[in-house]
Protein backbone atom coordinates (compact mmCIF):
# COMPACT_ATOMS: atom_id res chain seq x y z
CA UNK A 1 37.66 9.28 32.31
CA UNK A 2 39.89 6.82 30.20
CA UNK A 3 43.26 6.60 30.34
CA UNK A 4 43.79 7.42 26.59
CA UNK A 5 41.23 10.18 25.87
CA UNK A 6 42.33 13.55 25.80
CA UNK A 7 39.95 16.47 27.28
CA UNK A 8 38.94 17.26 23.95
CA UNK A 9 37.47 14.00 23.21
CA UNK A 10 35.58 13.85 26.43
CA UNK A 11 34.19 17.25 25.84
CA UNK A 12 33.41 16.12 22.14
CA UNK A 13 31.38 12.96 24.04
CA UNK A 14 29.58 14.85 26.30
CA UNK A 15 28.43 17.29 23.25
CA UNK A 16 27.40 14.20 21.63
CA UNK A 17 25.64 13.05 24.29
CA UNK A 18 23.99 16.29 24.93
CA UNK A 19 22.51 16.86 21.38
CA UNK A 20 20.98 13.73 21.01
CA UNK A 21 19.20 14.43 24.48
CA UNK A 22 17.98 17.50 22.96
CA UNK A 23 16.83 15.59 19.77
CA UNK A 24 14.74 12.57 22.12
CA UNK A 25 13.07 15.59 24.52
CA UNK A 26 11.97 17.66 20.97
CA UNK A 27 10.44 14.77 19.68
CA UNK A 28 7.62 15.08 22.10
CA UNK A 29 5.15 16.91 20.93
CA UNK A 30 2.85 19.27 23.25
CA UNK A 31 -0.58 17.81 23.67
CA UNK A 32 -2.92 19.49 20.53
CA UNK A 33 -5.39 22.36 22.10
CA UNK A 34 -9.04 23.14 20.38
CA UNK A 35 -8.98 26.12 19.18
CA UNK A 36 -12.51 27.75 20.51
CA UNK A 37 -14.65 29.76 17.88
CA UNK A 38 -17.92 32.17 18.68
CA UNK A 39 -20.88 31.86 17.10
CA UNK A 40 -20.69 34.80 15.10
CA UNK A 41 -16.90 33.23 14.05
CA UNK A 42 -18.77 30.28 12.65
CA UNK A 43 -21.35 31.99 10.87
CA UNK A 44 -18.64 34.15 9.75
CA UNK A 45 -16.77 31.48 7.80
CA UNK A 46 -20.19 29.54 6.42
CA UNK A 47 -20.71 32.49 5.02
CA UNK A 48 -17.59 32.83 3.46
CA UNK A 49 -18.58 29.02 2.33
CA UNK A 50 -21.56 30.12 0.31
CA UNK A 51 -19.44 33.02 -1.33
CA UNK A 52 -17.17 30.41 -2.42
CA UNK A 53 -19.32 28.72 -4.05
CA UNK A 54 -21.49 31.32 -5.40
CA UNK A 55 -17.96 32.96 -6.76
CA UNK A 56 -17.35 29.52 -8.92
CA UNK A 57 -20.87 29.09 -10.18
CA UNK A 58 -19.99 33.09 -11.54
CA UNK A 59 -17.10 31.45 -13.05
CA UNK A 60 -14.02 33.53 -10.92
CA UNK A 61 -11.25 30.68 -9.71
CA UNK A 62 -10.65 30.89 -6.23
CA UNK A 63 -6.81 31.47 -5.60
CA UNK A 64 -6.63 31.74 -1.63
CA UNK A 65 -8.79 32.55 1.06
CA UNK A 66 -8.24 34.09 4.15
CA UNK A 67 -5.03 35.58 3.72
CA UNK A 68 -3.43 37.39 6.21
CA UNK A 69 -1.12 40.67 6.72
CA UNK A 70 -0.23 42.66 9.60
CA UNK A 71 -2.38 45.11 7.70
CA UNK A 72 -5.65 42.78 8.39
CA UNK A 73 -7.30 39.95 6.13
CA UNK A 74 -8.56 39.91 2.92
CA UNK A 75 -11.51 37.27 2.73
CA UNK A 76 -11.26 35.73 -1.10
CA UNK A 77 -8.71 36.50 -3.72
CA UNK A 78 -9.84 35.15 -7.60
CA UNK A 79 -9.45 35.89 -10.62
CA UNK A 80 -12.02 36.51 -13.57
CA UNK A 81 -9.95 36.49 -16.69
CA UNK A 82 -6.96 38.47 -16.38
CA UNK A 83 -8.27 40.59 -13.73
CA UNK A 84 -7.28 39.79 -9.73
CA UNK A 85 -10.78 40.04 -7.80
CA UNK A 86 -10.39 40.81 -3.84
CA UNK A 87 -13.38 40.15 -2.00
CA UNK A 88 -14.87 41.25 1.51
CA UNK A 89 -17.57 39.34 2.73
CA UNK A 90 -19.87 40.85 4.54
CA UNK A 91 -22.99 39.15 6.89
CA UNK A 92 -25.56 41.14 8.41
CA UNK A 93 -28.48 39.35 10.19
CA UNK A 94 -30.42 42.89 9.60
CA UNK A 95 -29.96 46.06 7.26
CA UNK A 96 -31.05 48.60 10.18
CA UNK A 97 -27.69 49.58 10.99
CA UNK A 98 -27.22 50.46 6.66
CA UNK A 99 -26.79 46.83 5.92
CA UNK A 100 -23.52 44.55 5.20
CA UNK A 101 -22.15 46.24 2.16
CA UNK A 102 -22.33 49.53 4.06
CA UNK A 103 -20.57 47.93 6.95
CA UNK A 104 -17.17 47.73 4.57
CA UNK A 105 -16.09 51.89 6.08
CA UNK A 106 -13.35 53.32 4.75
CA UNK A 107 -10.82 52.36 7.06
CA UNK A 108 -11.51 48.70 6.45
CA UNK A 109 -11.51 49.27 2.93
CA UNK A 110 -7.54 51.04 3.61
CA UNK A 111 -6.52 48.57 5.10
CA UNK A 112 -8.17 46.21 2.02
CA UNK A 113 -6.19 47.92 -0.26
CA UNK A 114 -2.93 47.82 1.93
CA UNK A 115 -2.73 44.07 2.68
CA UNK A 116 -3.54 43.68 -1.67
CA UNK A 117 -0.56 45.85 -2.09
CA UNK A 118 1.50 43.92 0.33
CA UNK A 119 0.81 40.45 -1.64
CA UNK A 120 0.64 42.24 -5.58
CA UNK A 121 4.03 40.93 -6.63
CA UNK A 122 4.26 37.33 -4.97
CA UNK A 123 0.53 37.39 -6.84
CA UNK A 124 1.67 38.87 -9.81
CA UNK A 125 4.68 35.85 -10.09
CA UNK A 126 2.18 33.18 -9.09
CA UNK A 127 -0.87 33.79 -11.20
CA UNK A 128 -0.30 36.53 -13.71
CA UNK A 129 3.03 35.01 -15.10
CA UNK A 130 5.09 38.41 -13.26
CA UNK A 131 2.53 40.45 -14.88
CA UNK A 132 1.02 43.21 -12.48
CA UNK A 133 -3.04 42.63 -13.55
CA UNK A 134 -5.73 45.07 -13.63
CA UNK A 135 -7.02 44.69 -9.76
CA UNK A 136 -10.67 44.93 -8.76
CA UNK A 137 -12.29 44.85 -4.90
CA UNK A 138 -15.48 43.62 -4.79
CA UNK A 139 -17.75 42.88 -1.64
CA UNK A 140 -20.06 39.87 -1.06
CA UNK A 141 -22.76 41.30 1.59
CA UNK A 142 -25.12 38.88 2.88
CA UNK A 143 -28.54 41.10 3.68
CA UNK A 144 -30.44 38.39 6.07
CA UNK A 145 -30.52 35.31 3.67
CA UNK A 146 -30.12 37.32 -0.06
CA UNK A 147 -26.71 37.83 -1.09
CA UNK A 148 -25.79 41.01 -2.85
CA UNK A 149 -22.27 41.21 -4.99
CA UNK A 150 -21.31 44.54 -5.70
CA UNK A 151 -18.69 44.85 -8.41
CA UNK A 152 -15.75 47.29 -8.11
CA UNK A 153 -16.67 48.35 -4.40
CA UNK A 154 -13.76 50.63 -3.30
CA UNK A 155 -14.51 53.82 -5.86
């Protein structure tokens, strides 16, 4: 301790001193981990590749993908005009368990319909001008390698 500081300038010092500790130990960065997907995960999101693109070619613009809620995930969200498309896709390597688009029960279509709810008015603000559009759900299933859209699933 000085002579001439007062306890309130050492204590200021050692705050100083303390912070900028803090700042160099934060600046390390944890070492990155790989995040592991399954087989089916992968296949999962080439799917979701080929409804992308299949989607654009149908002339709908893509506004996200893979949006999340704590009310589940809804796959595609487009538009087609002034109408806000939200799509499940669907893969089924074979139709004799009903098939992909049957796959899409009614509890996964509730939920659907709850995360689109959630994410209507930041959606409504950031494509329809604060308009609330006309909203349709529509399902991509993949049957083996065919691909099946059915329009206005959720009746």
């Amino acid at each position: 301790m000085k002579k001439n500081q007062s306890p309130e300038m050492i204590a200021l010092e050692a705050q100083r001193r303390a912070l900028v500790a803090r700042r160099k130990s934060s600046r390390k960065k944890p070492p990155a981990r790989c995040i592991k997907i399954s087989p089916s995960q992968h296949l999962g999101f080439v799917k979701e590749d080929q409804a992308l693109s299949f989607l654009k070619q149908q002339g709908l613009e893509i506004l996200e993908k893979n949006v999340h809620s704590r009310f589940g995930e809804i796959d595609i969200v487009a538009r087609s005009e002034q109408t806000l498309v939200i799509i499940e896709v669907r893969f089924r390597a074979s139709s004799s368990h009903g098939g992909a688009g049957a796959s899409v029960c009614l509890r996964k279509q509730q939920r659907i319909k709850q995360s689109a709810l959630f994410f209507l008015p930041s959606w409504s603000q950031r494509y329809f001008e604060g308009k609330t559009p006309f909203c349709r759900f529509d399902v991509i299933a993949f049957e083996g390698d065919s691909l099946v859209w059915i329009h206005d699933a959720f009746r």
